[in-house]
C-alpha atoms as a PDB file:
ATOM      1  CA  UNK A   1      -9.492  18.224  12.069  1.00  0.00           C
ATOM      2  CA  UNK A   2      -8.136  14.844  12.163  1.00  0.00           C
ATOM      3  CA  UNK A   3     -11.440  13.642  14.454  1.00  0.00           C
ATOM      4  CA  UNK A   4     -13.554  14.344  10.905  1.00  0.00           C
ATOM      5  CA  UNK A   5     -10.987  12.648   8.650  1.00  0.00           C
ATOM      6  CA  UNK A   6     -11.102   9.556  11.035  1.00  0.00           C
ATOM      7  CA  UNK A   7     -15.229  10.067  10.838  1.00  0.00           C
ATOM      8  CA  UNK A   8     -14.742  10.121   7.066  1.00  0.00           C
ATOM      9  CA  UNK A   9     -12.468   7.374   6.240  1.00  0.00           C
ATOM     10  CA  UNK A  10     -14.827   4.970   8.772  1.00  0.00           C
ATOM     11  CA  UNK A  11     -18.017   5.771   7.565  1.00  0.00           C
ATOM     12  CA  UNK A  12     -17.363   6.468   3.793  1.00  0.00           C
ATOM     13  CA  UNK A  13     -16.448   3.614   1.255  1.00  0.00           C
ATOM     14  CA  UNK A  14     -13.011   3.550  -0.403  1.00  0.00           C
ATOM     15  CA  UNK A  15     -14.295   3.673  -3.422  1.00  0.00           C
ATOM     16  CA  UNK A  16     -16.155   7.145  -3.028  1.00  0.00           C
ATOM     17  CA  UNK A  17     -13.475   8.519  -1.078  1.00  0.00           C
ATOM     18  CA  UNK A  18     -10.822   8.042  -3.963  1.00  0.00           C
ATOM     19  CA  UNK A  19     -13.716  10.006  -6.605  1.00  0.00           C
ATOM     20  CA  UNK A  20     -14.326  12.898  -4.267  1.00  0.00           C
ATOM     21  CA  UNK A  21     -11.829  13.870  -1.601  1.00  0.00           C
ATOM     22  CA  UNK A  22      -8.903  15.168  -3.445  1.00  0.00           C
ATOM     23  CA  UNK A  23     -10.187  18.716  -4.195  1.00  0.00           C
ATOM     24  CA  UNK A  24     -11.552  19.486  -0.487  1.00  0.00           C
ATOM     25  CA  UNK A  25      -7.640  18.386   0.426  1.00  0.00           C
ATOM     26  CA  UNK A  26      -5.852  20.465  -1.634  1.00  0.00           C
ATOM     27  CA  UNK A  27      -8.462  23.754  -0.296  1.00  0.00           C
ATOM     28  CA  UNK A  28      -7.329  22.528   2.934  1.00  0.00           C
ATOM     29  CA  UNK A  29      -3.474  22.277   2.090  1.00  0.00           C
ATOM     30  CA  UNK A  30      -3.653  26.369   2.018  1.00  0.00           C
ATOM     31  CA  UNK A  31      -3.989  26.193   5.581  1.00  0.00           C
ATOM     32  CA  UNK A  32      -0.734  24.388   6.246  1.00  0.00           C
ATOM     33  CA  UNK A  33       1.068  26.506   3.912  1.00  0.00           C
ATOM     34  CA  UNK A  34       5.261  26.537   5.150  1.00  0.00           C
ATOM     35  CA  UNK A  35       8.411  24.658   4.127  1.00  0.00           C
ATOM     36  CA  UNK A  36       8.860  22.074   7.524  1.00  0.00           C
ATOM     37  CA  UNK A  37       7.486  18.919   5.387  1.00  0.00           C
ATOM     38  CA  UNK A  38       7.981  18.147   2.078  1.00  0.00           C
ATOM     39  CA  UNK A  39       6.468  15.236  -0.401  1.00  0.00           C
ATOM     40  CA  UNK A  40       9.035  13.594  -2.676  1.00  0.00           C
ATOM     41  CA  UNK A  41       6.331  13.161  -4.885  1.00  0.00           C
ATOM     42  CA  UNK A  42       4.215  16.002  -6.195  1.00  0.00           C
ATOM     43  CA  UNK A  43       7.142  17.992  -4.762  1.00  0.00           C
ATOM     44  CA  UNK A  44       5.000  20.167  -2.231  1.00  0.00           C
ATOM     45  CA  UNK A  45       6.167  21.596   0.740  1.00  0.00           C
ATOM     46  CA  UNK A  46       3.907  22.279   4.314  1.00  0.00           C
ATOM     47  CA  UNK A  47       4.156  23.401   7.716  1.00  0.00           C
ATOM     48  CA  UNK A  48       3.150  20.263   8.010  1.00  0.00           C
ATOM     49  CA  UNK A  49       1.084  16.826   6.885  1.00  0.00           C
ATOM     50  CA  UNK A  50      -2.766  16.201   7.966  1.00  0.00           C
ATOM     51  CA  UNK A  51      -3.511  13.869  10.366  1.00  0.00           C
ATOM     52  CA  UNK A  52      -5.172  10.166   9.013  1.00  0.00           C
ATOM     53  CA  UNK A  53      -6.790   7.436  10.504  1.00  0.00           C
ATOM     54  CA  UNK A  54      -9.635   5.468  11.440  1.00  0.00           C
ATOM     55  CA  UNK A  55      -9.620   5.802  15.416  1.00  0.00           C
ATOM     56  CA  UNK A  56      -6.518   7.117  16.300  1.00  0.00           C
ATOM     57  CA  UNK A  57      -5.225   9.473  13.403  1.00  0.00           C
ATOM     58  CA  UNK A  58      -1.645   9.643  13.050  1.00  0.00           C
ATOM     59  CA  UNK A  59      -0.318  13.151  12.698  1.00  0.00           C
ATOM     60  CA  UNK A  60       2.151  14.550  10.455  1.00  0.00           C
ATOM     61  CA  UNK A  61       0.741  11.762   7.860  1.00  0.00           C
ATOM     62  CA  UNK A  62      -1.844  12.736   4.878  1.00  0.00           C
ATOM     63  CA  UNK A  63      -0.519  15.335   1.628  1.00  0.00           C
ATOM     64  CA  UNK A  64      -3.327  17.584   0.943  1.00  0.00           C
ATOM     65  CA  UNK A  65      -2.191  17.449  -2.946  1.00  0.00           C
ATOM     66  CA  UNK A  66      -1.321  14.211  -3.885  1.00  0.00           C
ATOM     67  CA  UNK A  67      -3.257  12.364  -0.950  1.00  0.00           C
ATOM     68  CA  UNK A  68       0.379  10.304  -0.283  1.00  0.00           C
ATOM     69  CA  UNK A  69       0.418   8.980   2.808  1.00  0.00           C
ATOM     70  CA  UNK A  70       3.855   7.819   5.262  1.00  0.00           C
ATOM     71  CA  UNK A  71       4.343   4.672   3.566  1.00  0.00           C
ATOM     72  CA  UNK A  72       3.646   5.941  -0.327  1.00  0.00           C
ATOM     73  CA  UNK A  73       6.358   8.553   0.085  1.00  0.00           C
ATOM     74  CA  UNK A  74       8.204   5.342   1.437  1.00  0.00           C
ATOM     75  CA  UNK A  75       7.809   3.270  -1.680  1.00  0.00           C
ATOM     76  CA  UNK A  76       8.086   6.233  -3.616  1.00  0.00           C
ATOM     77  CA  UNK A  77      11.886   6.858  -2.832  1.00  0.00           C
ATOM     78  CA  UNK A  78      12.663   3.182  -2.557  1.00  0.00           C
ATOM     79  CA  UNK A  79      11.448   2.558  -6.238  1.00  0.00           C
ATOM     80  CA  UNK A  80      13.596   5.817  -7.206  1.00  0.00           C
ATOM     81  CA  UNK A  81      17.192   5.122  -5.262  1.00  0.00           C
ATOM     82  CA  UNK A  82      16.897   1.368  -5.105  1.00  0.00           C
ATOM     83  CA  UNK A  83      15.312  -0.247  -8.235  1.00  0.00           C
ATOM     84  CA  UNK A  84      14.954   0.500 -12.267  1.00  0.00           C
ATOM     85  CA  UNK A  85      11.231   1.321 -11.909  1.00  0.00           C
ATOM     86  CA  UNK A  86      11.688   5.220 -12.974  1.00  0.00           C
ATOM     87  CA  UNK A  87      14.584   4.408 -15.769  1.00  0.00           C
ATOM     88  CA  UNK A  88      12.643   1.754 -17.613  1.00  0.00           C
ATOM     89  CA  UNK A  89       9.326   0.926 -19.328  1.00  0.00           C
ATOM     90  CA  UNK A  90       7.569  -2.382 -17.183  1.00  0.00           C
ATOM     91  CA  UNK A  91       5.091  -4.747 -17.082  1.00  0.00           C
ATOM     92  CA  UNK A  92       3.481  -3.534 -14.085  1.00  0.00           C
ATOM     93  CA  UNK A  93       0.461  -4.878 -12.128  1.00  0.00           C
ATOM     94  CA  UNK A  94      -1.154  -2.441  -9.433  1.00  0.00           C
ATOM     95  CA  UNK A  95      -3.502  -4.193  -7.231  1.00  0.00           C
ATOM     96  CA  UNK A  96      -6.356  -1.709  -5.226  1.00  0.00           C
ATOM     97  CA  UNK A  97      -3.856   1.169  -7.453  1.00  0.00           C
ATOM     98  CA  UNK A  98      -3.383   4.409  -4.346  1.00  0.00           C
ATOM     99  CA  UNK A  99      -4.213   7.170  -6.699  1.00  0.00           C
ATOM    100  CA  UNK A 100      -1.653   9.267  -5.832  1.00  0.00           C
ATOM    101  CA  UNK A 101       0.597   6.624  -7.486  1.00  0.00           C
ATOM    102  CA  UNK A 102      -1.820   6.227 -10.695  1.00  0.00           C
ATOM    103  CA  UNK A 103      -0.836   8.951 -13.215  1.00  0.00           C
ATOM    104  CA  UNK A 104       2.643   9.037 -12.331  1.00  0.00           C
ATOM    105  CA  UNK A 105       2.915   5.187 -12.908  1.00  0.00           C
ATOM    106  CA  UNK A 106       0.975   5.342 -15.391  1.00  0.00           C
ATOM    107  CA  UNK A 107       3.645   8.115 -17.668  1.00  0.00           C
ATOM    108  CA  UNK A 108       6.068   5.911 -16.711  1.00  0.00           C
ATOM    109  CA  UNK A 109       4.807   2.794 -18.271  1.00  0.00           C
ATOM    110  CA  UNK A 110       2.336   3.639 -20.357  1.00  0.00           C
ATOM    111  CA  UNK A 111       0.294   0.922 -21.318  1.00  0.00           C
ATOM    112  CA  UNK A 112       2.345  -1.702 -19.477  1.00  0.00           C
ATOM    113  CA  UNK A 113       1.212  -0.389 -16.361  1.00  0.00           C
ATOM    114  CA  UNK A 114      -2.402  -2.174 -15.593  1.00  0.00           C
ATOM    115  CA  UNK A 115      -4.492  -1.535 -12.190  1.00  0.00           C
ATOM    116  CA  UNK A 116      -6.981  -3.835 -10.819  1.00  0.00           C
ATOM    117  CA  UNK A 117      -9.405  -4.150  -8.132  1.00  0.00           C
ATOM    118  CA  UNK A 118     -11.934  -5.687  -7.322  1.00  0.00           C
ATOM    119  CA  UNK A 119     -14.764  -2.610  -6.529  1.00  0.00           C
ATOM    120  CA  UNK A 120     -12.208   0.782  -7.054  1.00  0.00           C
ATOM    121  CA  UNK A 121     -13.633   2.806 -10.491  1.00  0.00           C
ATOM    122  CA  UNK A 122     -10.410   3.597 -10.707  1.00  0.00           C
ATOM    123  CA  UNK A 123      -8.962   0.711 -11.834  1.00  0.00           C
ATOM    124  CA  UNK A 124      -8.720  -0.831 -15.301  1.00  0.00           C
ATOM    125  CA  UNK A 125      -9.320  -4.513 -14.437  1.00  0.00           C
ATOM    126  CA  UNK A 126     -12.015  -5.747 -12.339  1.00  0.00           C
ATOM    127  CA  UNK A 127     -10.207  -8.875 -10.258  1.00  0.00           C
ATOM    128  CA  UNK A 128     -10.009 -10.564  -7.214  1.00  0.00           C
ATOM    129  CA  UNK A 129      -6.523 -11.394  -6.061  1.00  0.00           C
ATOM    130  CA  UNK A 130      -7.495 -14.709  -5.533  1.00  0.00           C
ATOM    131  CA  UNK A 131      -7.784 -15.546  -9.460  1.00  0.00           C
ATOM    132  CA  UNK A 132      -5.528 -13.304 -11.078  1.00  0.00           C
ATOM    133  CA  UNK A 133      -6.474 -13.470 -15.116  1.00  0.00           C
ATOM    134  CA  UNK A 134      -3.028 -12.874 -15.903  1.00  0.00           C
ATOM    135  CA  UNK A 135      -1.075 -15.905 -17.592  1.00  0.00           C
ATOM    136  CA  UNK A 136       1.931 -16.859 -15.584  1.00  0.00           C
ATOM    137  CA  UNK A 137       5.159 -15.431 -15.937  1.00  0.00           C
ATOM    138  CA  UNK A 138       3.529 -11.634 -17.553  1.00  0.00           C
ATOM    139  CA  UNK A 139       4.713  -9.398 -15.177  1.00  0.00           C
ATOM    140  CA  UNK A 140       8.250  -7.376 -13.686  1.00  0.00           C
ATOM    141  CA  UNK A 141       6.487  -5.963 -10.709  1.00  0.00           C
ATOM    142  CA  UNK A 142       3.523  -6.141  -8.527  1.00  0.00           C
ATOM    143  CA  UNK A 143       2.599  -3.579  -6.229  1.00  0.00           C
ATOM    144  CA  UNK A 144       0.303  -5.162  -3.313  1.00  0.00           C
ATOM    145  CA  UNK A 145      -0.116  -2.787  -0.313  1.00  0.00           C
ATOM    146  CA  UNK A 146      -2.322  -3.325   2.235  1.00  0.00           C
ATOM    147  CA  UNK A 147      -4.857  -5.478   0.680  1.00  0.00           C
ATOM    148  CA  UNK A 148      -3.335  -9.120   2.196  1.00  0.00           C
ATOM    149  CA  UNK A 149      -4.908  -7.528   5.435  1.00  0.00           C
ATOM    150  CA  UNK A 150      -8.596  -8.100   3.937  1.00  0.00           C
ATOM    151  CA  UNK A 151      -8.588 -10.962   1.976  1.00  0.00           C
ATOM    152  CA  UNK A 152     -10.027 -14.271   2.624  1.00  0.00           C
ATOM    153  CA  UNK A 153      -6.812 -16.174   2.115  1.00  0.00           C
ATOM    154  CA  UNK A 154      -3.394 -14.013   1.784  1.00  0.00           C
ATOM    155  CA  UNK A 155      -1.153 -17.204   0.937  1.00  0.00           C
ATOM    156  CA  UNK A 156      -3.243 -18.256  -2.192  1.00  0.00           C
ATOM    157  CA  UNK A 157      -2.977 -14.593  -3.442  1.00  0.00           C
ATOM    158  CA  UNK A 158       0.728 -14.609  -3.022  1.00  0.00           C
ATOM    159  CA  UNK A 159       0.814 -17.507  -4.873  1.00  0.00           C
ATOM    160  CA  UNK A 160      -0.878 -16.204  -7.341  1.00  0.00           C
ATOM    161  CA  UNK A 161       1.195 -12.871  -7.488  1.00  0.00           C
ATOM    162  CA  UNK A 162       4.399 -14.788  -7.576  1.00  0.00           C
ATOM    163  CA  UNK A 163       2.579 -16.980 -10.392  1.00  0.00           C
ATOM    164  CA  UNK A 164       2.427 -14.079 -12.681  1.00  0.00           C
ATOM    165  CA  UNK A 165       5.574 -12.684 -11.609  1.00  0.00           C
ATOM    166  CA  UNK A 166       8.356 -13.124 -14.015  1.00  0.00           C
ATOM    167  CA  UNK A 167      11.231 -14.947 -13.399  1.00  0.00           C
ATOM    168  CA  UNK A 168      13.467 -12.694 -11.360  1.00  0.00           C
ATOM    169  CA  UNK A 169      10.487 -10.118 -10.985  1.00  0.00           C
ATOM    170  CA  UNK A 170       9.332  -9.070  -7.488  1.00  0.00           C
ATOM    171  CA  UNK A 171       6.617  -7.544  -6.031  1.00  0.00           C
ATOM    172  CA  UNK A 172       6.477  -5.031  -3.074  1.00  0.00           C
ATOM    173  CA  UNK A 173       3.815  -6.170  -0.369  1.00  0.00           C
ATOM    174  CA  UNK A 174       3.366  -3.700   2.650  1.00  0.00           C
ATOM    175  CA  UNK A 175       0.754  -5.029   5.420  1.00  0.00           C
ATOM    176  CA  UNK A 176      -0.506  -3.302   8.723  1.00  0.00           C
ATOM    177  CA  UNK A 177       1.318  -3.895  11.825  1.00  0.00           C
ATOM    178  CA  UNK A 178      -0.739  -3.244  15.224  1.00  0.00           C
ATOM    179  CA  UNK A 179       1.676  -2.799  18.727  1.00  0.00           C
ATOM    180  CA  UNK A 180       2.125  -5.310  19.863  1.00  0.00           C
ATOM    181  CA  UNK A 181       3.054  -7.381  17.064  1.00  0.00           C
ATOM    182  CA  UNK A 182       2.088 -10.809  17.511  1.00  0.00           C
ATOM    183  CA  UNK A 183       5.100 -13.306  16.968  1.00  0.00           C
ATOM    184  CA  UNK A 184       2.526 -15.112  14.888  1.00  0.00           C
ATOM    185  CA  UNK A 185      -0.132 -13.941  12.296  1.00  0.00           C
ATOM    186  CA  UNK A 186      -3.562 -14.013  13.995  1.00  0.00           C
ATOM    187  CA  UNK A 187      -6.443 -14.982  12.085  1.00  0.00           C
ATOM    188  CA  UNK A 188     -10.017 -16.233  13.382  1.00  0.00           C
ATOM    189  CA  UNK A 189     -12.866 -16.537  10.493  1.00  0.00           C
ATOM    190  CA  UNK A 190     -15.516 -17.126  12.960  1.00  0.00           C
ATOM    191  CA  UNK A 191     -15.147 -13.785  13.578  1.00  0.00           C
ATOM    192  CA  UNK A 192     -17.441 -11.690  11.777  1.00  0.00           C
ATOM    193  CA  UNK A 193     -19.153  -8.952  13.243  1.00  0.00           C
ATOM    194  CA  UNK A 194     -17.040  -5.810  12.515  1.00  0.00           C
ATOM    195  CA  UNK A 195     -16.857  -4.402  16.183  1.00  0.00           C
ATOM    196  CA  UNK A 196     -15.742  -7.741  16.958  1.00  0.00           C
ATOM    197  CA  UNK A 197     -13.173  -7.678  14.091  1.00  0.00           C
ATOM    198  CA  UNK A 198     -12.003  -3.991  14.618  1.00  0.00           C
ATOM    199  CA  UNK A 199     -10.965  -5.800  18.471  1.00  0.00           C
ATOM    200  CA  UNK A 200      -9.400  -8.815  17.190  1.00  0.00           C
ATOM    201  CA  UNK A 201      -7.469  -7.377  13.674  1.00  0.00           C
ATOM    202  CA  UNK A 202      -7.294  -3.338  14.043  1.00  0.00           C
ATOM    203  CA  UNK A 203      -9.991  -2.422  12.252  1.00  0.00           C
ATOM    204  CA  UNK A 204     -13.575  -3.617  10.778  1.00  0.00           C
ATOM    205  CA  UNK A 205     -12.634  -4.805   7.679  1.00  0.00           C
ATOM    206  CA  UNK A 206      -9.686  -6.685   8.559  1.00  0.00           C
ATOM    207  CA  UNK A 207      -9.927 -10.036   9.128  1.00  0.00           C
ATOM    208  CA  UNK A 208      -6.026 -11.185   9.936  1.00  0.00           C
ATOM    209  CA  UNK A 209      -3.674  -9.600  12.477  1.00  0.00           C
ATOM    210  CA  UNK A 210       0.118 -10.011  10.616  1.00  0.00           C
ATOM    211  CA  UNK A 211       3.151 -10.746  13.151  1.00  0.00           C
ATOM    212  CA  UNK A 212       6.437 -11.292  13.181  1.00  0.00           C
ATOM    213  CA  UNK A 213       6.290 -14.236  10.892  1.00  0.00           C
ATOM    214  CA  UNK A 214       4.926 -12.364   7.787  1.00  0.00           C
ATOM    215  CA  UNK A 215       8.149 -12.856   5.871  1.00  0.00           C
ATOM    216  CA  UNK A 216       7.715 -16.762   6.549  1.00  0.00           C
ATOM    217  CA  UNK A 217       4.595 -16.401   5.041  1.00  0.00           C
ATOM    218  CA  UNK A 218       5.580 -14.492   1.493  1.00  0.00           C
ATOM    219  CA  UNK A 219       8.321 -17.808   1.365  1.00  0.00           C
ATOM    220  CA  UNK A 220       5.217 -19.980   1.731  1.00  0.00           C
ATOM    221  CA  UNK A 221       3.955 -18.495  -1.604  1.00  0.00           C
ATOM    222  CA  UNK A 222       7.021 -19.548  -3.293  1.00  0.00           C
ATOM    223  CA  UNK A 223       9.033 -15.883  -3.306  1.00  0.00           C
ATOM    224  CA  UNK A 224      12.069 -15.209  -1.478  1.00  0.00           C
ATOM    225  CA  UNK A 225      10.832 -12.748   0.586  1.00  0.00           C
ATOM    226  CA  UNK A 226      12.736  -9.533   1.776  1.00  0.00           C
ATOM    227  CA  UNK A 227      13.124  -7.641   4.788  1.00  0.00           C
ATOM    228  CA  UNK A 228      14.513  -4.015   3.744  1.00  0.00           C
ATOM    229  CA  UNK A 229      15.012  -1.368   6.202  1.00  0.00           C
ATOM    230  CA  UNK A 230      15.402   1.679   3.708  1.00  0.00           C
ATOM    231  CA  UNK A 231      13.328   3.869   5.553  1.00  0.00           C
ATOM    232  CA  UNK A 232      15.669   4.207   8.382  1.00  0.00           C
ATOM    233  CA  UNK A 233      17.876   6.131   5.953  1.00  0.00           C
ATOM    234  CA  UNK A 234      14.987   8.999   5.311  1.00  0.00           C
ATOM    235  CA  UNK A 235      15.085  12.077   5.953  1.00  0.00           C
ATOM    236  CA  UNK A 236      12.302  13.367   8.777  1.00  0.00           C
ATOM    237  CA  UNK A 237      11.584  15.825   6.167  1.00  0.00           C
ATOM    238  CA  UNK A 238       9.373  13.672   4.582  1.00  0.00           C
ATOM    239  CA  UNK A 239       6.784  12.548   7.026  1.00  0.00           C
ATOM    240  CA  UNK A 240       8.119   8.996   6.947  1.00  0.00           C
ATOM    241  CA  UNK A 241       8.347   5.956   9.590  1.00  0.00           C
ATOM    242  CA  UNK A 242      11.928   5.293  10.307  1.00  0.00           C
ATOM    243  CA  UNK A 243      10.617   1.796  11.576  1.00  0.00           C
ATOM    244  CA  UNK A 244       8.588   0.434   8.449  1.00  0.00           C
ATOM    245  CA  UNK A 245      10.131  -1.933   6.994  1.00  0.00           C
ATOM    246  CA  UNK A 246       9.258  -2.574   2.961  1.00  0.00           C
ATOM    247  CA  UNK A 247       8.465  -6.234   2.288  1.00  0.00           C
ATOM    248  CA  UNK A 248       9.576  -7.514  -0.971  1.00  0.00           C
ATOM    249  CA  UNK A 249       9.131 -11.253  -2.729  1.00  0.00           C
ATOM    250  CA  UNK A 250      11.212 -11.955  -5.581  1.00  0.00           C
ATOM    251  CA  UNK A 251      10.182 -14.794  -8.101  1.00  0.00           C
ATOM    252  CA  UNK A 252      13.216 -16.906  -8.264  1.00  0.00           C
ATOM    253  CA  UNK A 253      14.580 -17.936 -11.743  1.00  0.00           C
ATOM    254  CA  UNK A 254      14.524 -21.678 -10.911  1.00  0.00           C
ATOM    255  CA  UNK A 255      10.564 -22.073 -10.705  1.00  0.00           C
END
């Protein structure tokens, strides 16, 4: 099983695998009927979570209803203990939207709640992160998660998040972290060839390696950034990494 989801998520483009792969899943899901795992968010409960990954797939990761993954479920709780975004209607801006997020976002905050991408159908707003058409100061959140990994330069597009952030608004920003974790962000854009890449960043369409010094970089875009360590306080029940750590910038009320 997880050797043909790793064979489908790197040989199949994003974009088709968001249209089509949520029925199979769920006709899968009967076969890991039980009560070990559960997902906070469609509120289903499994024997346990399907693998995912490109080369090595993680197990215990993937819900075959929602399509939530460890660090959705993550987010998910963090945005429901720690912040306002369930109690009150947002401007929110979605960037490469996870559809298992979209609909229940989207009943939240209704019309203030915009995705964008630059290929998904599934967004609203065709964009590249690099030229956000946004005016400044429009929205209370952005939700960025691993996208900084594949564009060609993260720092202008965290500029431009915190442009459009409000005053006092913040935007969550989750990035890929390979062991070891460099002490400083690799990047090399000589290297294209996607073997090459996959070697150098984790994976083919990659083309930076984060380290330790990601938080320095979210200040260089002008947000105070954030180092929260929430999910050490989650229960196993929920498939989640006790090490991730959620990475938050906040637009400051001085700029």
């Amino acid at each position: 099983m997880k050797n043909l989801i790793a064979l489908l998520i790197r040989y199949i483009p994003r974009k088709y695998l968001q249209l089509f792969s949520g029925v199979g899943l769920k006709v899968l899901g009967i076969f890991y009927r039980g009560d070990i795992v559960e997902c906070p968010m469609c509120n289903h409960t499994y024997s346990k979570f399907l693998p995912y990954g490109r080369i090595n797939p993680r197990p215990n990761a993937l819900c075959p209803r929602c399509l939530s993954l460890e660090r959705h479920r993550l987010i998910w709780l963090y945005l429901q203990e720690k912040t306002n975004f369930f109690t009150t209607k947002l401007d929110v801006l979605h960037i490469a939207p996870e559809p298992c997020f979209m609909k229940r976002f989207e009943k939240q905050h209704g019309e203030k709640y915009i995705t964008a991408d630059i290929e998904s159908p599934l967004a609203k707003v065709k964009m590249d992160i690099h030229e956000i058409p946004f005016p400044e100061n429009h929205f209370d959140v952005v939700l960025c998660n691993h996208v900084l990994e594949h564009v060609q330069d993260d720092i202008k597009a965290m500029n431009e998040i915190n442009r459009v952030l409000k005053p006092g608004g913040w935007a969550i920003m989750q990035v890929p972290f390979f062991s070891p974790v460099p002490e400083v962000t690799y990047e090399d854009t000589s290297i294209t060839d996607p073997r090459e890449r996959e070697k150098a960043f984790g994976q083919d369409d990659h083309v930076r390696m984060f380290g330790k010094d990601y938080a320095k970089r979210i200040e260089r875009a002008g947000m105070k950034a954030e180092e929260n360590e929430f999910a050490k306080t989650q229960a196993d029940r929920y498939g989640i990494s006790k090490n991730e750590i959620i990475y938050l910038g906040r637009k400051e009320f001085n700029t």
